[in-house]
PDB file of N, CA and C in Angstrom:
ATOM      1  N   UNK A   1       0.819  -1.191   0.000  1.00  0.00           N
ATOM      2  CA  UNK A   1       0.000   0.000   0.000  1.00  0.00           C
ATOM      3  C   UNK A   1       0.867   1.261   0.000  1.00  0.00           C
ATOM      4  N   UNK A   2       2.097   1.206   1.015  1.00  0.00           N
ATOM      5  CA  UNK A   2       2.545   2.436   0.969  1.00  0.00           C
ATOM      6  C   UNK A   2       3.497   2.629  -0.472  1.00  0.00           C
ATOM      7  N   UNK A   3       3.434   1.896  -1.310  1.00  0.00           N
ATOM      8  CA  UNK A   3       4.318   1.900  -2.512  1.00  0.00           C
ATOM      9  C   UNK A   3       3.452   2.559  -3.705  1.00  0.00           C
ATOM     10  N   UNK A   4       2.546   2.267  -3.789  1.00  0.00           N
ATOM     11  CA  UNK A   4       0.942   3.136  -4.686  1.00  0.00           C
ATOM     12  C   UNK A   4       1.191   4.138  -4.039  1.00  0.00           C
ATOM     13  N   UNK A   5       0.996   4.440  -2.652  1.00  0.00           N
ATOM     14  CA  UNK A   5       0.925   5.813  -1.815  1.00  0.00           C
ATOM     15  C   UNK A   5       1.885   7.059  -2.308  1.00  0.00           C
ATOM     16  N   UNK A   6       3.521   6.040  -2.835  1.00  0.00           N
ATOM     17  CA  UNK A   6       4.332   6.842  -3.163  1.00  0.00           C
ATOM     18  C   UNK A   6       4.670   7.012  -4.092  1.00  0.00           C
ATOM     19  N   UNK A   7       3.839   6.044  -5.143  1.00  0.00           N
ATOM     20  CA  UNK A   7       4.394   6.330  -6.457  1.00  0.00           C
ATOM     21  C   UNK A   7       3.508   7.380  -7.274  1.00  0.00           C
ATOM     22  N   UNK A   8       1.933   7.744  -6.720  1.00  0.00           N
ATOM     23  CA  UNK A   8       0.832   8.494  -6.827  1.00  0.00           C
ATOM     24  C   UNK A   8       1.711   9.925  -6.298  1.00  0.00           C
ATOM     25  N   UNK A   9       2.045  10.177  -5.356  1.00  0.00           N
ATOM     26  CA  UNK A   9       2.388  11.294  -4.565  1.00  0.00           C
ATOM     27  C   UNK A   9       3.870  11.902  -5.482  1.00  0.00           C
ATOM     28  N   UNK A  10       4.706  10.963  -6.403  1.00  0.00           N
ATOM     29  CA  UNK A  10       5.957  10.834  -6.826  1.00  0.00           C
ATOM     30  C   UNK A  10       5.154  11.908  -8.275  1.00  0.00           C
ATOM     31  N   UNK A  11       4.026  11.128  -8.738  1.00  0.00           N
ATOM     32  CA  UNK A  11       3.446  11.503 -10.288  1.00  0.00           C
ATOM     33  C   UNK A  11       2.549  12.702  -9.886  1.00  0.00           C
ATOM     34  N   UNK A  12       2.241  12.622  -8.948  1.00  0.00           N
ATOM     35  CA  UNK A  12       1.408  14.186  -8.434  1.00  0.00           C
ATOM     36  C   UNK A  12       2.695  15.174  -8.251  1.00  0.00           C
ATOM     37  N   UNK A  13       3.851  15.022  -8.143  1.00  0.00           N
ATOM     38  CA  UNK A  13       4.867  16.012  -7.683  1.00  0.00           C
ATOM     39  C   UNK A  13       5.570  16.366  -8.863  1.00  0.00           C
ATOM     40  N   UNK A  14       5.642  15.626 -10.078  1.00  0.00           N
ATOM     41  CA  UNK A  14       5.891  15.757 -11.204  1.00  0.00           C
ATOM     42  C   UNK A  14       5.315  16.543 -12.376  1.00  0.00           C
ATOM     43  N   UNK A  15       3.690  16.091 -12.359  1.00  0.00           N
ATOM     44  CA  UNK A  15       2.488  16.897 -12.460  1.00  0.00           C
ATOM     45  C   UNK A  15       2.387  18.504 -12.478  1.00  0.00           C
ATOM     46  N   UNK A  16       2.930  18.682 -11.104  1.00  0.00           N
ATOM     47  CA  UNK A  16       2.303  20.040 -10.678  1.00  0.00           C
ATOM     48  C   UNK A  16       4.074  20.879 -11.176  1.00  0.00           C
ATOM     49  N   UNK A  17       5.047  20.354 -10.854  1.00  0.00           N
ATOM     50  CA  UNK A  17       6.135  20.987 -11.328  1.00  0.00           C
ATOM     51  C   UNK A  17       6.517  21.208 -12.836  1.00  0.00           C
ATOM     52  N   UNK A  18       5.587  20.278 -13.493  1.00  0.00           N
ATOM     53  CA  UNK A  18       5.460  20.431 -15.406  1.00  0.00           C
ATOM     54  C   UNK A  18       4.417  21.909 -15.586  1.00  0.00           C
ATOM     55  N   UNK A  19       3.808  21.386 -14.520  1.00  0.00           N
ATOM     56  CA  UNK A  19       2.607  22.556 -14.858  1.00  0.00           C
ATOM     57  C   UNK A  19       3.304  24.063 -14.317  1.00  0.00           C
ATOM     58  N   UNK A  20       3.436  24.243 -12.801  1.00  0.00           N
ATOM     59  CA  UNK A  20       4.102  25.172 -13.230  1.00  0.00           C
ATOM     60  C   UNK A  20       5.712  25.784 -13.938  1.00  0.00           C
ATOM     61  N   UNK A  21       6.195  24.858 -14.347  1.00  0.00           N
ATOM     62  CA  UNK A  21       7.056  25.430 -15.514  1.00  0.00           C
ATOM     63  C   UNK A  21       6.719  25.836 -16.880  1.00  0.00           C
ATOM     64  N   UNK A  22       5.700  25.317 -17.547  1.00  0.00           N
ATOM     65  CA  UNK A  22       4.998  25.600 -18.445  1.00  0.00           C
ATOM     66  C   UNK A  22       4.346  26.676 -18.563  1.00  0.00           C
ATOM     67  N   UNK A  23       3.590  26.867 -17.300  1.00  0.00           N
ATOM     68  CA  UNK A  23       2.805  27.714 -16.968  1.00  0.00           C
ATOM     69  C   UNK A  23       4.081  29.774 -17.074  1.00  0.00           C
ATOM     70  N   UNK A  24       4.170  29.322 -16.140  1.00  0.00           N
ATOM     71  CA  UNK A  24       5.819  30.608 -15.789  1.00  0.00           C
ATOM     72  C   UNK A  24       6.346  30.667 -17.477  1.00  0.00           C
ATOM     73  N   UNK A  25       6.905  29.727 -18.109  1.00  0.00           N
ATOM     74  CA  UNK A  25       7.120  29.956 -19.693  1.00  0.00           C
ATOM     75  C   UNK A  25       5.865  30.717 -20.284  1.00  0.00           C
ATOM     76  N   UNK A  26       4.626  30.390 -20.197  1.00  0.00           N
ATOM     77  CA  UNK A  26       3.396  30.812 -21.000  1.00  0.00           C
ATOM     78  C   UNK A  26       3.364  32.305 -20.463  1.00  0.00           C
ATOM     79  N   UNK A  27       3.488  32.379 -18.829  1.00  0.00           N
ATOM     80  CA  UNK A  27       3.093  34.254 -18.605  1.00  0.00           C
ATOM     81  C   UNK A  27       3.954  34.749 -19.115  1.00  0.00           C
ATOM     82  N   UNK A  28       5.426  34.224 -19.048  1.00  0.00           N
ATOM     83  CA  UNK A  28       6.704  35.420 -19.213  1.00  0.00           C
ATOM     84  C   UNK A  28       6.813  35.515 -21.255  1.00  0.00           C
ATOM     85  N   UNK A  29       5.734  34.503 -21.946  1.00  0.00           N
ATOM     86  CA  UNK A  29       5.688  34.700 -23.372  1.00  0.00           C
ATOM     87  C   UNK A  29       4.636  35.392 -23.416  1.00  0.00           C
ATOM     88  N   UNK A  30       3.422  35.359 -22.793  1.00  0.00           N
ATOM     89  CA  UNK A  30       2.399  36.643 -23.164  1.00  0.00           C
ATOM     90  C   UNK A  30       2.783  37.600 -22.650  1.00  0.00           C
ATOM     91  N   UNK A  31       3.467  38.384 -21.414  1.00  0.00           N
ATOM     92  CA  UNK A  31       4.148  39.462 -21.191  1.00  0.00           C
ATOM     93  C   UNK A  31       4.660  40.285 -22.320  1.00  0.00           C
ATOM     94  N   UNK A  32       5.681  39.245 -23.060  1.00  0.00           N
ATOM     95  CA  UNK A  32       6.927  39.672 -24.209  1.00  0.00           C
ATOM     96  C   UNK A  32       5.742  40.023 -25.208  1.00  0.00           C
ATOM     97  N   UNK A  33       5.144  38.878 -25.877  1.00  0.00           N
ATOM     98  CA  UNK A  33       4.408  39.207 -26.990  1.00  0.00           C
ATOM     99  C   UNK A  33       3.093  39.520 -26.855  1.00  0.00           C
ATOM    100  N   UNK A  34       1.706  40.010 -26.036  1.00  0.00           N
ATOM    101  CA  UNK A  34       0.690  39.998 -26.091  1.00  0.00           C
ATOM    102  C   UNK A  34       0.068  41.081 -25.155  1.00  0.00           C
ATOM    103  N   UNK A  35       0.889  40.869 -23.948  1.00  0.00           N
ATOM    104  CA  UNK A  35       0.554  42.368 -23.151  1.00  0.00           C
ATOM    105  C   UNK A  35       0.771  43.388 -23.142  1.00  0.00           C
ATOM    106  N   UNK A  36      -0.265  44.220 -22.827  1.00  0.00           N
ATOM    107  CA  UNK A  36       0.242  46.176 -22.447  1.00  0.00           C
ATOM    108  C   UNK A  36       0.377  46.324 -21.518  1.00  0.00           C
ATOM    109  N   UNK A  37       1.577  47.441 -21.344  1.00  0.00           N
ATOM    110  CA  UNK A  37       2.571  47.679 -19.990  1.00  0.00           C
ATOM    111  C   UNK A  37       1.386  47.597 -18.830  1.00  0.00           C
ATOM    112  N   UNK A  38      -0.005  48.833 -19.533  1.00  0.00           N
ATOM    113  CA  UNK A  38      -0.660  48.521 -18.505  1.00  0.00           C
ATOM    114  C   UNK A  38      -0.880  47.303 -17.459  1.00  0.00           C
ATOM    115  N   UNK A  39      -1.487  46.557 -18.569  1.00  0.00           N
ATOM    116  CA  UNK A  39      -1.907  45.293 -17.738  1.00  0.00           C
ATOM    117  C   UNK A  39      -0.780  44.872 -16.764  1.00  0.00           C
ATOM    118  N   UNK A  40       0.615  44.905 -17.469  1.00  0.00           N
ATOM    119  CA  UNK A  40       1.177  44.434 -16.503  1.00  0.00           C
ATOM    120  C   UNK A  40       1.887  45.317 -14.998  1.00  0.00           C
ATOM    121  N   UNK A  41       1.937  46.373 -15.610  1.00  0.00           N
ATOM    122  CA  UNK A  41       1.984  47.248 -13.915  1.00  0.00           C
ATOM    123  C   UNK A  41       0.540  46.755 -13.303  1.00  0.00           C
ATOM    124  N   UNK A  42      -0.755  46.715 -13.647  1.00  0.00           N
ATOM    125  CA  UNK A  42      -1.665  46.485 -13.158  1.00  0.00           C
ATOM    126  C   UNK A  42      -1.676  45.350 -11.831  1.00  0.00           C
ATOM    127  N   UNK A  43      -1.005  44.481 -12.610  1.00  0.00           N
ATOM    128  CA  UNK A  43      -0.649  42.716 -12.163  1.00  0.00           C
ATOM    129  C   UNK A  43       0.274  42.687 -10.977  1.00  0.00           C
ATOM    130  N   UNK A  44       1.125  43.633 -11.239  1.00  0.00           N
ATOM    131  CA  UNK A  44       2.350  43.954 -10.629  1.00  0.00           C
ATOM    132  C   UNK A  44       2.668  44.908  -9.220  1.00  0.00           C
ATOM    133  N   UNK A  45       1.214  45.365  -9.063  1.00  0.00           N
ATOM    134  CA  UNK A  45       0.617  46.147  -7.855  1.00  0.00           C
ATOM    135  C   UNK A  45       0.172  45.348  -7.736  1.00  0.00           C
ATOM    136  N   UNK A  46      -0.850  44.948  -7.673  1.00  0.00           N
ATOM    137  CA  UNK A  46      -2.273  44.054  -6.636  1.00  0.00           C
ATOM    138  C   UNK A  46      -1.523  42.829  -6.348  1.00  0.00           C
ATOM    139  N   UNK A  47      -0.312  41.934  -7.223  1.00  0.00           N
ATOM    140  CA  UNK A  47      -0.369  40.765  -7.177  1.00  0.00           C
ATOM    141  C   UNK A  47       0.247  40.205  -5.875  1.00  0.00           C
ATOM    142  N   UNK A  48       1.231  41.548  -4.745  1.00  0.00           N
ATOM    143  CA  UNK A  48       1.776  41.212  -3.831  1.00  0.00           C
ATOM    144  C   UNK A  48       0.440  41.123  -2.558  1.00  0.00           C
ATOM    145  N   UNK A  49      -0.635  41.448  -2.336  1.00  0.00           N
ATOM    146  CA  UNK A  49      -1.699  41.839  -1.346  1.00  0.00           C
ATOM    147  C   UNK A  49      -2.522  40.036  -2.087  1.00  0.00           C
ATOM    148  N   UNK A  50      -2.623  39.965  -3.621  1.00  0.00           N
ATOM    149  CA  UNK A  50      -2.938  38.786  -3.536  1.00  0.00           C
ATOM    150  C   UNK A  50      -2.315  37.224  -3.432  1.00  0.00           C
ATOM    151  N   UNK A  51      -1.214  37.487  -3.764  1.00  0.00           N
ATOM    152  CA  UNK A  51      -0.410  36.264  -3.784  1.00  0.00           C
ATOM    153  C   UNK A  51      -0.696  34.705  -4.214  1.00  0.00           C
ATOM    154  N   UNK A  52      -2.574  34.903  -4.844  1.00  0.00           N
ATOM    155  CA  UNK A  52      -2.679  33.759  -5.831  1.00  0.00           C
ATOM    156  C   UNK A  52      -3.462  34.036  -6.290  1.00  0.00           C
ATOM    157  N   UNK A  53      -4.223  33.008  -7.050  1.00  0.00           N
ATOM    158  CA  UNK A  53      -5.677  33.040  -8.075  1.00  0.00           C
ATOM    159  C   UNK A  53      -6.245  32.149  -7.487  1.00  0.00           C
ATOM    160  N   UNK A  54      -6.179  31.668  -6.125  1.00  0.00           N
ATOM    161  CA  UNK A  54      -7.111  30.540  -5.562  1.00  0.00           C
ATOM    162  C   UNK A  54      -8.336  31.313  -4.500  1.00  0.00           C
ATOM    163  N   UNK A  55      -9.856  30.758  -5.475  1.00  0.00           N
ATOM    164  CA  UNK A  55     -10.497  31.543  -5.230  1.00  0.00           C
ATOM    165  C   UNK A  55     -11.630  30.719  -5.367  1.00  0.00           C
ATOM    166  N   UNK A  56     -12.689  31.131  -4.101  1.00  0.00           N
ATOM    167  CA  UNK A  56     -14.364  30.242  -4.268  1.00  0.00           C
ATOM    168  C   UNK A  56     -14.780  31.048  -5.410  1.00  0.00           C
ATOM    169  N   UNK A  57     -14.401  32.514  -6.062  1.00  0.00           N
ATOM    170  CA  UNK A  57     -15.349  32.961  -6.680  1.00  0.00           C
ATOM    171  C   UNK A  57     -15.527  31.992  -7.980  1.00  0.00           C
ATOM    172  N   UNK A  58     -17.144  32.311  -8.535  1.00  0.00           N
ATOM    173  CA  UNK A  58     -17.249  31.589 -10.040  1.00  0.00           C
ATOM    174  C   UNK A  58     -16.592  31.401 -11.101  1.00  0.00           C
ATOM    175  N   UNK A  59     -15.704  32.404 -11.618  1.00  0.00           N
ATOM    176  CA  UNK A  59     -14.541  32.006 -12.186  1.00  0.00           C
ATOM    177  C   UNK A  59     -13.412  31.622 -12.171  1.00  0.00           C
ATOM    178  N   UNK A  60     -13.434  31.430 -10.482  1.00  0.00           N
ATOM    179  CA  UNK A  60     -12.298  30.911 -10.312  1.00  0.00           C
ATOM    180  C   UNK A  60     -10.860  31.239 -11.106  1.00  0.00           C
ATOM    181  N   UNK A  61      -9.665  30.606 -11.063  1.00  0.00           N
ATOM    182  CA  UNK A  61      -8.109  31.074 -11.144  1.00  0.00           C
ATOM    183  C   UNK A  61      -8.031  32.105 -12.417  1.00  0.00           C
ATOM    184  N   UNK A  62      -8.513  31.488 -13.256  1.00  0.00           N
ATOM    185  CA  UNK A  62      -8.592  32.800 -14.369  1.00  0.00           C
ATOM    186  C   UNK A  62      -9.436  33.974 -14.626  1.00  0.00           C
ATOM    187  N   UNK A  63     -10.563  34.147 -14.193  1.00  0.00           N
ATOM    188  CA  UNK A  63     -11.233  34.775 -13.400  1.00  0.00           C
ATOM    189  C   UNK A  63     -10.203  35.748 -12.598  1.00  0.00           C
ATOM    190  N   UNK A  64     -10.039  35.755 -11.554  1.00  0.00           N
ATOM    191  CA  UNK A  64      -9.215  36.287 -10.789  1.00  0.00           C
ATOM    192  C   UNK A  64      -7.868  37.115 -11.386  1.00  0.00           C
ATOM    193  N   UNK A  65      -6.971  36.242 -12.262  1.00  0.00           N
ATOM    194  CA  UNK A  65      -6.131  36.759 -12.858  1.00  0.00           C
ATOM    195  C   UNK A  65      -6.682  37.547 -13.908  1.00  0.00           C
ATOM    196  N   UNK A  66      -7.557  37.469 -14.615  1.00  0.00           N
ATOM    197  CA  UNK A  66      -8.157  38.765 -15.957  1.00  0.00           C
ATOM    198  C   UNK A  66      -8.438  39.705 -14.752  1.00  0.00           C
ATOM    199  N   UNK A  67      -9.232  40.065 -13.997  1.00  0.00           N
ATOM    200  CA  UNK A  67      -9.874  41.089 -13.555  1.00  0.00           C
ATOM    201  C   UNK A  67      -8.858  41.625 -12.879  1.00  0.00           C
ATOM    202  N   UNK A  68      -7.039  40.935 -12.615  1.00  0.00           N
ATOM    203  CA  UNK A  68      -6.054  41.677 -11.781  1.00  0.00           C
ATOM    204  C   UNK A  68      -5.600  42.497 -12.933  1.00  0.00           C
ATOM    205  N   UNK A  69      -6.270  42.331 -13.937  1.00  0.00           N
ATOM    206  CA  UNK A  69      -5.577  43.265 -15.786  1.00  0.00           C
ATOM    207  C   UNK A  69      -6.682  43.548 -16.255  1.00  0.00           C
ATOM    208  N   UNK A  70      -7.704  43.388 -15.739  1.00  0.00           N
ATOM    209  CA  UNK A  70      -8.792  44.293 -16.636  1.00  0.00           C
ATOM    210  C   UNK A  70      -8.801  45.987 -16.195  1.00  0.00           C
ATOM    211  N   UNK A  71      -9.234  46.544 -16.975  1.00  0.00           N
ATOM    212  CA  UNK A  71      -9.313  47.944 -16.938  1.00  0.00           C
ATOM    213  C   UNK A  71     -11.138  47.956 -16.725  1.00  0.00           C
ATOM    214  N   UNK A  72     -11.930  46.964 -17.430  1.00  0.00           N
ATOM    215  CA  UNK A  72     -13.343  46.738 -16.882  1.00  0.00           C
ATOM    216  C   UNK A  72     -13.585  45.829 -16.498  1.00  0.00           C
ATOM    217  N   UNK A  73     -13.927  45.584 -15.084  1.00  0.00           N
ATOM    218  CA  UNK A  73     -13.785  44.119 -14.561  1.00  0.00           C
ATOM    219  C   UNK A  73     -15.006  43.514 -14.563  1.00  0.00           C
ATOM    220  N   UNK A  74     -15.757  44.213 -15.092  1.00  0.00           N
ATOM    221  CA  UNK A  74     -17.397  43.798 -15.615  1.00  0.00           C
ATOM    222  C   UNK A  74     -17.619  42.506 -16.414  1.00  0.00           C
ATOM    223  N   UNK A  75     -16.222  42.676 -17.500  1.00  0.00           N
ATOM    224  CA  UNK A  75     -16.216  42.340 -18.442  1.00  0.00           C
ATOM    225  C   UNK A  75     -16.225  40.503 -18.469  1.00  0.00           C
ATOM    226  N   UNK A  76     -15.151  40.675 -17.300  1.00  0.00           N
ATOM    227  CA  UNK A  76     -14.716  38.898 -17.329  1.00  0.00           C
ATOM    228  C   UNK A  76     -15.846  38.238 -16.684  1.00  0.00           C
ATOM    229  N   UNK A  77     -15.860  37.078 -17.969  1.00  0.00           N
ATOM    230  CA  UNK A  77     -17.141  36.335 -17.949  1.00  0.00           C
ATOM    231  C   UNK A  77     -16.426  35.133 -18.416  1.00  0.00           C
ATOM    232  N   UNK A  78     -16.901  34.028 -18.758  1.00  0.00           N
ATOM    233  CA  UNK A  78     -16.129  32.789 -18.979  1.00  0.00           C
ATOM    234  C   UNK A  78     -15.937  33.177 -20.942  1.00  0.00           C
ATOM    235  N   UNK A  79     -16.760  33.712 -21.503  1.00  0.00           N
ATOM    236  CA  UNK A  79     -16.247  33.712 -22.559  1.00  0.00           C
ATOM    237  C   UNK A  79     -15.000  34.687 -23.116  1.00  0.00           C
ATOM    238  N   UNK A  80     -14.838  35.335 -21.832  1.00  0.00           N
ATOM    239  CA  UNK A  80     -13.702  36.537 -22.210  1.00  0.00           C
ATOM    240  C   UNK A  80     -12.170  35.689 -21.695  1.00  0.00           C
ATOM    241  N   UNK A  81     -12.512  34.963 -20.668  1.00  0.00           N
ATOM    242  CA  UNK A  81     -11.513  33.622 -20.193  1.00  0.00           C
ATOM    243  C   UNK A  81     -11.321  32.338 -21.270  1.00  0.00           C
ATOM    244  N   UNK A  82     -12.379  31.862 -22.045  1.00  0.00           N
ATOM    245  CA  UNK A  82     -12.331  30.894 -22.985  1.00  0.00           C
ATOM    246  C   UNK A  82     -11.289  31.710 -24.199  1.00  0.00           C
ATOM    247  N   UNK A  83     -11.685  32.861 -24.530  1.00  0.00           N
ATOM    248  CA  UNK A  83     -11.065  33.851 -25.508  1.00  0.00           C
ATOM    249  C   UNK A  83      -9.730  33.972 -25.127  1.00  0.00           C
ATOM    250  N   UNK A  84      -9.354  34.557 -23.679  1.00  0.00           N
ATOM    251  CA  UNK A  84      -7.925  34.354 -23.441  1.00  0.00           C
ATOM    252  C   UNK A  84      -7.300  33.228 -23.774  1.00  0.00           C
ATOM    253  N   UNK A  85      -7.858  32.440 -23.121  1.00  0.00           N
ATOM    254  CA  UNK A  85      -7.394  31.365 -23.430  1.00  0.00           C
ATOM    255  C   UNK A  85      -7.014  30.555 -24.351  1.00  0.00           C
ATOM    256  N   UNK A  86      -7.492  30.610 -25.713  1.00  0.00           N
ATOM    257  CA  UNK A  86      -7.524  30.031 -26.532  1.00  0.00           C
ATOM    258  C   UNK A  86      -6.857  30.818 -27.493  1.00  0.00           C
ATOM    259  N   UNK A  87      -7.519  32.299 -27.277  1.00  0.00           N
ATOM    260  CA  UNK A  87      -6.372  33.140 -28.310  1.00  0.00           C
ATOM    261  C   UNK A  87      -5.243  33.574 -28.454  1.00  0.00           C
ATOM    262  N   UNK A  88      -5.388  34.362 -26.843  1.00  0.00           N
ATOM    263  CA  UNK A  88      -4.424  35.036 -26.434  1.00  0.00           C
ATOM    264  C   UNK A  88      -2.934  33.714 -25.836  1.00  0.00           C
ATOM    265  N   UNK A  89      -3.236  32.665 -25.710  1.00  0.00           N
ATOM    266  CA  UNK A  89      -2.538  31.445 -25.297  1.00  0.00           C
ATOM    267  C   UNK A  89      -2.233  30.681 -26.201  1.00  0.00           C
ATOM    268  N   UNK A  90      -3.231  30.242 -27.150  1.00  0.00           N
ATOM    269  CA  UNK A  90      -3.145  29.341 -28.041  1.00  0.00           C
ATOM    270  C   UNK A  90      -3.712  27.906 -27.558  1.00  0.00           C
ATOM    271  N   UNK A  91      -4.096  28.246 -26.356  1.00  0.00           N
ATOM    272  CA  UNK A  91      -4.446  26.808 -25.401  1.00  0.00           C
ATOM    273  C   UNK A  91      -5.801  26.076 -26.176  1.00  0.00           C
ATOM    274  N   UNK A  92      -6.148  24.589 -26.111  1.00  0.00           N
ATOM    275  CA  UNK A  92      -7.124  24.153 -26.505  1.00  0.00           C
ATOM    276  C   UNK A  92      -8.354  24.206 -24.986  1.00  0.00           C
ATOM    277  N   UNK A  93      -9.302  24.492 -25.735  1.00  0.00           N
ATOM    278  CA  UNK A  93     -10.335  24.415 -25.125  1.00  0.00           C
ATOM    279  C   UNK A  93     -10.314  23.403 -23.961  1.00  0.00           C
ATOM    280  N   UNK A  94     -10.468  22.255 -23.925  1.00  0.00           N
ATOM    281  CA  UNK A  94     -10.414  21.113 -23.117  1.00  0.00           C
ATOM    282  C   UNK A  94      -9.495  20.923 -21.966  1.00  0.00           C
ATOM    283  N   UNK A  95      -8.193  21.941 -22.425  1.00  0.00           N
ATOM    284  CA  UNK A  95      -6.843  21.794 -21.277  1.00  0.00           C
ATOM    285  C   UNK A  95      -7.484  21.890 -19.769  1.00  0.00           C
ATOM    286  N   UNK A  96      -6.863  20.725 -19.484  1.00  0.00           N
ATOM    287  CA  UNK A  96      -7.089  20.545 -17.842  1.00  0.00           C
ATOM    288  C   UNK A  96      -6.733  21.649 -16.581  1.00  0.00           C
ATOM    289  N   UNK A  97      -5.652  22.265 -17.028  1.00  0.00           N
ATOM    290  CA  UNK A  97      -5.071  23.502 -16.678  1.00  0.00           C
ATOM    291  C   UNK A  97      -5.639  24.665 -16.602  1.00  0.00           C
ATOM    292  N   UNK A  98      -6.926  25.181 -17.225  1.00  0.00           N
ATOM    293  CA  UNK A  98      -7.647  26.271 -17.718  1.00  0.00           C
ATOM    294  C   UNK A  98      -8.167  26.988 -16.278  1.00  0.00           C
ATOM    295  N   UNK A  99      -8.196  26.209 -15.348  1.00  0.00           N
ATOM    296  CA  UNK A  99      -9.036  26.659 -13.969  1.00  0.00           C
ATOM    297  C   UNK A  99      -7.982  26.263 -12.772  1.00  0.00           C
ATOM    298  N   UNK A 100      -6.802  26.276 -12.840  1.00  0.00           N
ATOM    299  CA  UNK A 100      -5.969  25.333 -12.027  1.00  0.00           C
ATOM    300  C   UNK A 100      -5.538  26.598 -11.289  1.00  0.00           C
ATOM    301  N   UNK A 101      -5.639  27.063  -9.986  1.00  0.00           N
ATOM    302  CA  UNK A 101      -4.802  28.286  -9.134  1.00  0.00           C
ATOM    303  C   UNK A 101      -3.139  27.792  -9.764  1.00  0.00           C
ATOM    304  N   UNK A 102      -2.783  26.441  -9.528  1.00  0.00           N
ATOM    305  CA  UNK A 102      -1.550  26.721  -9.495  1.00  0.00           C
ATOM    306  C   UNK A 102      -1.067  27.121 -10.988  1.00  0.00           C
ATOM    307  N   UNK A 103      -1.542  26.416 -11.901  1.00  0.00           N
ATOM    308  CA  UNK A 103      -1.591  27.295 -13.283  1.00  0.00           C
ATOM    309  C   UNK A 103      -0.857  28.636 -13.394  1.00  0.00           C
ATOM    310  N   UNK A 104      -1.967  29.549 -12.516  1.00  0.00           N
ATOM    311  CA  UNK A 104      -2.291  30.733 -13.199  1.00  0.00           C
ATOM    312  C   UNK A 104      -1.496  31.645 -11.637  1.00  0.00           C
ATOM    313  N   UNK A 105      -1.025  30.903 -11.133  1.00  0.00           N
ATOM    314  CA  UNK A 105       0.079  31.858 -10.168  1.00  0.00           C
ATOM    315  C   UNK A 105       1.151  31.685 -10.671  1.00  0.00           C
ATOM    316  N   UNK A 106       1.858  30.380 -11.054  1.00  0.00           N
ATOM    317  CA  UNK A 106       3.201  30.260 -11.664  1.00  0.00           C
ATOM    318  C   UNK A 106       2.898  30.929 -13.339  1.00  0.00           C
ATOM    319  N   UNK A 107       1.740  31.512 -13.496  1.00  0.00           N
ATOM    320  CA  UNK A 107       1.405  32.003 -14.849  1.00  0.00           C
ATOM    321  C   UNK A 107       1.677  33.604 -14.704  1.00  0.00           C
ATOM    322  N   UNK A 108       1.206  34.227 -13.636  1.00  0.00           N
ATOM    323  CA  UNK A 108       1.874  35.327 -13.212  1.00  0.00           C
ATOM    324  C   UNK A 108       2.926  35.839 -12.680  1.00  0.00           C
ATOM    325  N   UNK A 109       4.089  34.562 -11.991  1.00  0.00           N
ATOM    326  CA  UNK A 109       5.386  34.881 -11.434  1.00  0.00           C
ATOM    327  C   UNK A 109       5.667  34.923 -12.948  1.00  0.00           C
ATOM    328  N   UNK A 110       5.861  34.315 -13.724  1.00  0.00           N
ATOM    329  CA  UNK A 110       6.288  34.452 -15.342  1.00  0.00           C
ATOM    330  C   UNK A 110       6.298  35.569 -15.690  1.00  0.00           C
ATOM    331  N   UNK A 111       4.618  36.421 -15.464  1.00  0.00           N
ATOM    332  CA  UNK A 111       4.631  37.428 -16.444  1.00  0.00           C
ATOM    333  C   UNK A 111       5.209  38.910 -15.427  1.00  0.00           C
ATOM    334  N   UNK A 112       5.069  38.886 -14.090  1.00  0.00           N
ATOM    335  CA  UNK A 112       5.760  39.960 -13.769  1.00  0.00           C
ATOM    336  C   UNK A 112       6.737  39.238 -13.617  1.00  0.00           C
ATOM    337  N   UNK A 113       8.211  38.608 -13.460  1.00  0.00           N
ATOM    338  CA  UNK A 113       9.256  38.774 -14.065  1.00  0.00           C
ATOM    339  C   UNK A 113       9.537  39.415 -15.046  1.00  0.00           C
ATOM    340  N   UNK A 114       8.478  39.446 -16.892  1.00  0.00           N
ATOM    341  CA  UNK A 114       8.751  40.005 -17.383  1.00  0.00           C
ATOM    342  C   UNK A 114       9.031  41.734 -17.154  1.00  0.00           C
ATOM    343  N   UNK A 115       7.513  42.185 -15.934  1.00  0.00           N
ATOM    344  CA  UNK A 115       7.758  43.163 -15.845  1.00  0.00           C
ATOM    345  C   UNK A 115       8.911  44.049 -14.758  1.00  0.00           C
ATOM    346  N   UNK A 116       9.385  43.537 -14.071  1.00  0.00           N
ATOM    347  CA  UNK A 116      10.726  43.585 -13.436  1.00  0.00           C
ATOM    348  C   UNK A 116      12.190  43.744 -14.346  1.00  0.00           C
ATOM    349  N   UNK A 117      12.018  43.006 -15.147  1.00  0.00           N
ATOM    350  CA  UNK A 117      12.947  43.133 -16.221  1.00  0.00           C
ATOM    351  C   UNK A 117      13.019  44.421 -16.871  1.00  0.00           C
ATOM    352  N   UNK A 118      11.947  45.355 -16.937  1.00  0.00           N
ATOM    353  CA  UNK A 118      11.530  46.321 -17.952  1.00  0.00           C
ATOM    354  C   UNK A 118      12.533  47.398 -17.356  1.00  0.00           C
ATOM    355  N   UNK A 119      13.414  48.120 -17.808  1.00  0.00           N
ATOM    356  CA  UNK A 119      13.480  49.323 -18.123  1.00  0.00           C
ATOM    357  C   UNK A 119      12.835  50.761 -17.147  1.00  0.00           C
ATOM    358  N   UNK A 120      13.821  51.091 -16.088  1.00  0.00           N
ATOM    359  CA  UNK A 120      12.889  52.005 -15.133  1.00  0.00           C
ATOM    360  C   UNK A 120      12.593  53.390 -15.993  1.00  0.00           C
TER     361      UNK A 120
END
C-alpha cells in the first residue's frame, strides 16, 4: 500500500512541477508578446496583497487573474476567459489547466518577471 501511496504522490509532484514550468514559460511569453505595460503594472501592484488566483469565486483562477488586468472588470465572464485562453494562449479548449490556481500563479510569477525586467 505504501508503494501506490508513493508512487501516486511521486506523479502528483511531477504533475504540478510540469505545470508550473509551463505555466511561468506561458506568462513570461504573453508578457513579451501579447501584453500592455498597462496590464502588466496592473498585475504587478495588486499581485503582492494577492499572492494567488485561488479563489471560491465563479470564475475561479482565471477569473481572478483577468480582472487583476482588466481595466473593466465587468467584463470577465467565462467567454472573455475561454477567448484568453484560446487566443491570447493558443491553449485548446479542453486543457485541464484552464481553472488550475496553481496554473495561473506560476502564470503570473512568469509574467511579472517580465515586468521587473523592464526598463525604469
Amino acid at each position: 500500500m505504501q508503494t501506490d501511496t508513493e508512487r501516486l504522490m511521486t506523479s502528483k509532484l511531477a504533475h504540478e512541477a510540469k505545470t508550473a514550468e509551463d505555466a511561468r514559460a506561458d506568462g513570461e511569453r504573453w508578457a513579451r508578446e501579447n501584453a500592455e505595460y498597462v496590464e502588466l503594472s496592473r498585475l504587478a501592484r495588486v499581485w503582492p496583497e494577492m499572492g494567488t488566483t485561488q479563489s471560491d469565486d465563479a470564475y475561479g483562477a482565471p477569473g481572478v487573474f483577468l480582472r487583476s488586468i482588466a481595466r473593466n472588470r465587468d467584463l470577465v465572464d467565462r467567454a472573455a476567459i475561454d477567448g484568453f485562453w484560446t487566443v491570447e494562449l493558443g491553449k485548446d479548449r479542453d486543457a485541464e489547466d484552464q481553472y488550475s490556481a496553481l496554473y495561473w500563479d506560476a502564470f503570473v510569477e512568469g509574467a511579472i518577471r517580465v515586468h521587473e525586467a523592464l526598463p525604469v
